[in-house]
Protein backbone atom coordinates (compact mmCIF):
# COMPACT_ATOMS: atom_id res chain seq x y z
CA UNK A 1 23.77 -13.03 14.79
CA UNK A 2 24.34 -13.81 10.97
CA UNK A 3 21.74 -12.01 8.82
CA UNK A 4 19.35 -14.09 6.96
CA UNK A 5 20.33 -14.79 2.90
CA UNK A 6 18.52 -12.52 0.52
CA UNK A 7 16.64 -15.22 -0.90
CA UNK A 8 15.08 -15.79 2.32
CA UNK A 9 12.00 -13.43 2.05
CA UNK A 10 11.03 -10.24 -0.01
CA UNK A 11 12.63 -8.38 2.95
CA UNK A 12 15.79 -9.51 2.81
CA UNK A 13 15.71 -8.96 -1.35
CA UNK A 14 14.72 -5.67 -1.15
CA UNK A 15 17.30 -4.81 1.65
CA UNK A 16 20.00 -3.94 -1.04
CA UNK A 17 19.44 -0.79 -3.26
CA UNK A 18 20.21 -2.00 -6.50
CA UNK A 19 16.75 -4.50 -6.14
CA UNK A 20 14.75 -1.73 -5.47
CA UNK A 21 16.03 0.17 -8.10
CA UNK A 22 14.88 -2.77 -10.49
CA UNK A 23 11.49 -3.25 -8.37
CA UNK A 24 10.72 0.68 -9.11
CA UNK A 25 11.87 0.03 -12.75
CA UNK A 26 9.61 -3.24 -13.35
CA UNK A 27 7.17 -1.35 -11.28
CA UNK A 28 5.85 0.77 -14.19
CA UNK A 29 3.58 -1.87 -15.40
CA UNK A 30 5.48 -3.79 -18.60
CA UNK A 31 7.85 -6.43 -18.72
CA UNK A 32 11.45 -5.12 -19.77
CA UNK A 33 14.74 -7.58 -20.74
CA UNK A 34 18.07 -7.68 -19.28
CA UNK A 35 19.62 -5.24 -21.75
CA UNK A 36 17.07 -2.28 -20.73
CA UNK A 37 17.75 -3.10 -17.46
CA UNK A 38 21.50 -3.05 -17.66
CA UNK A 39 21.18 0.51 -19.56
CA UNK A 40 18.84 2.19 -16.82
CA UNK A 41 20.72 1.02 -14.44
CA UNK A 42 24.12 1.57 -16.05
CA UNK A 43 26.03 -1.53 -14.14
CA UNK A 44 27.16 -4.50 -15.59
CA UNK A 45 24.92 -7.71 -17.05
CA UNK A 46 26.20 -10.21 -14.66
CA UNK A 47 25.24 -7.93 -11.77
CA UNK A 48 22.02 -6.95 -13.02
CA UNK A 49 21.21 -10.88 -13.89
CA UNK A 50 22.14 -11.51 -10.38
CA UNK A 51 19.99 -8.85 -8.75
CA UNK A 52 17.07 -10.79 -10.78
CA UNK A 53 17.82 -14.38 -9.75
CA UNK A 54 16.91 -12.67 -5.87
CA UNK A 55 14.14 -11.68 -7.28
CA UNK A 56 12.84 -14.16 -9.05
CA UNK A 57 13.82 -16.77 -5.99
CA UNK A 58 11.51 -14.35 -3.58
CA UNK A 59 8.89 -14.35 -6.15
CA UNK A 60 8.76 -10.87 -6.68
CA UNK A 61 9.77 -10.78 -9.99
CA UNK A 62 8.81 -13.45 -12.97
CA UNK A 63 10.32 -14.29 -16.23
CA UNK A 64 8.87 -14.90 -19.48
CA UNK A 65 10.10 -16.02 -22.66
CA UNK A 66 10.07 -14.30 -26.05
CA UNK A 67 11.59 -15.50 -28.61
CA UNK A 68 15.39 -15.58 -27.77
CA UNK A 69 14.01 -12.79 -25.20
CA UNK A 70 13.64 -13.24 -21.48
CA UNK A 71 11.21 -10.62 -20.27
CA UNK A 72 10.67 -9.54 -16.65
CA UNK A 73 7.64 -8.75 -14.95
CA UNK A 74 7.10 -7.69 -11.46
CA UNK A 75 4.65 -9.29 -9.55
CA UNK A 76 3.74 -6.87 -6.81
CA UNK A 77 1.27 -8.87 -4.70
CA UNK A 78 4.58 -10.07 -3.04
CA UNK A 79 5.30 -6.83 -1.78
CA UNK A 80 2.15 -7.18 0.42
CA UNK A 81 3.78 -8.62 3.43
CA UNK A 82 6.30 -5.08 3.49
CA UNK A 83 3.10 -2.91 2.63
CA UNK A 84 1.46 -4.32 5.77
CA UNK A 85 4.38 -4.09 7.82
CA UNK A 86 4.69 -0.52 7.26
CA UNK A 87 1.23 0.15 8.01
CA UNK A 88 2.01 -0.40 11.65
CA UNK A 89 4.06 2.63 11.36
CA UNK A 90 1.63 5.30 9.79
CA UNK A 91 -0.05 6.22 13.10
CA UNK A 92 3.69 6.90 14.49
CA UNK A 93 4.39 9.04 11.29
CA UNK A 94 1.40 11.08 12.03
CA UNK A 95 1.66 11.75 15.10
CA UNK A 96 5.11 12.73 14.59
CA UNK A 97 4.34 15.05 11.92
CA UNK A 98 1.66 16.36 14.10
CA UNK A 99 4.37 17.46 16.83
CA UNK A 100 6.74 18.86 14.26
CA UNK A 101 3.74 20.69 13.07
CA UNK A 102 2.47 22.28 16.91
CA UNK A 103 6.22 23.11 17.81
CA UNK A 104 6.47 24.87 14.54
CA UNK A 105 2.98 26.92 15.26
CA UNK A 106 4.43 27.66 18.59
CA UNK A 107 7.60 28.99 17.85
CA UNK A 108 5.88 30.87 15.00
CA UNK A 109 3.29 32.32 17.89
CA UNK A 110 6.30 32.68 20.33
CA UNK A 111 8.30 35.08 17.74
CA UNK A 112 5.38 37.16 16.72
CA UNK A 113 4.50 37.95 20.26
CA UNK A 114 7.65 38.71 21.02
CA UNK A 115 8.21 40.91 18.05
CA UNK A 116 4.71 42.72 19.02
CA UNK A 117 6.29 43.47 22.35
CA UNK A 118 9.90 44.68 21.22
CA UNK A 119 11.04 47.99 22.40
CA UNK A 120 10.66 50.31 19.39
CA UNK A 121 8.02 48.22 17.48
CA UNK A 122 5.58 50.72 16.22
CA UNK A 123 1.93 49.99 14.80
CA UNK A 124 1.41 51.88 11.42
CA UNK A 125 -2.64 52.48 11.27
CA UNK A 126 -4.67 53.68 8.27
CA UNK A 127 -5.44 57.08 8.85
């Protein structure tokens, strides 16, 4: 099955790591240009201009102008649909880390009862 273009939704955008590295960049709340983006993210103009025309297409990120400046701005509420998505997932992460958690207790019960009970283990009291 072909996978779906990256312009189709915010999924598909943010599938490639370079976009997210630009999402966590705009993500700090003001608008940056190309050339800030280009030196954070030390790879070339064309690619980091491409990267944003994904963006922008998705809607996650927006352009204004200043000047002979184009400014980018993320828009975040179009994450949404991924924040929701992963939601469905939190009760499984719990749970996991919950079991991680119990075998680890165990084991850690397991070897001090064992080391209790080892030939030569000696209790030193306060006398």
């Amino acid at each position: 099955m072909a996978r779906a273009a990256t312009t189709s939704d915010v999924f598909n955008a943010i599938a490639e790591p370079r976009r997210r590295e630009i999402v966590d960049l705009l993500a700090l709340g003001y608008r940056r240009d190309v050339t800030e983006l280009v030196r954070k993210l030390k790879i070339p103009q064309p690619a980091v201009s491409k990267h944003l025309r994904v963006l922008r297409k998705v809607g996650l990120v927006t352009v204004h102008k200043a000047g002979q400046r184009r400014l980018y701005e993320l828009n975040a509420e179009e994450l949404k649909p991924v924040h929701d998505w992963i939601q469905h997932f939190e009760q499984l992460w719990t749970d996991h880390l919950a079991g991680i958690k119990e075998a680890a207790e165990t084991t850690a019960q397991d070897l001090a009862a064992r080391n209790r009970s080892a030939p030569g283990h000696q209790r030193h009291s306060k006398e």
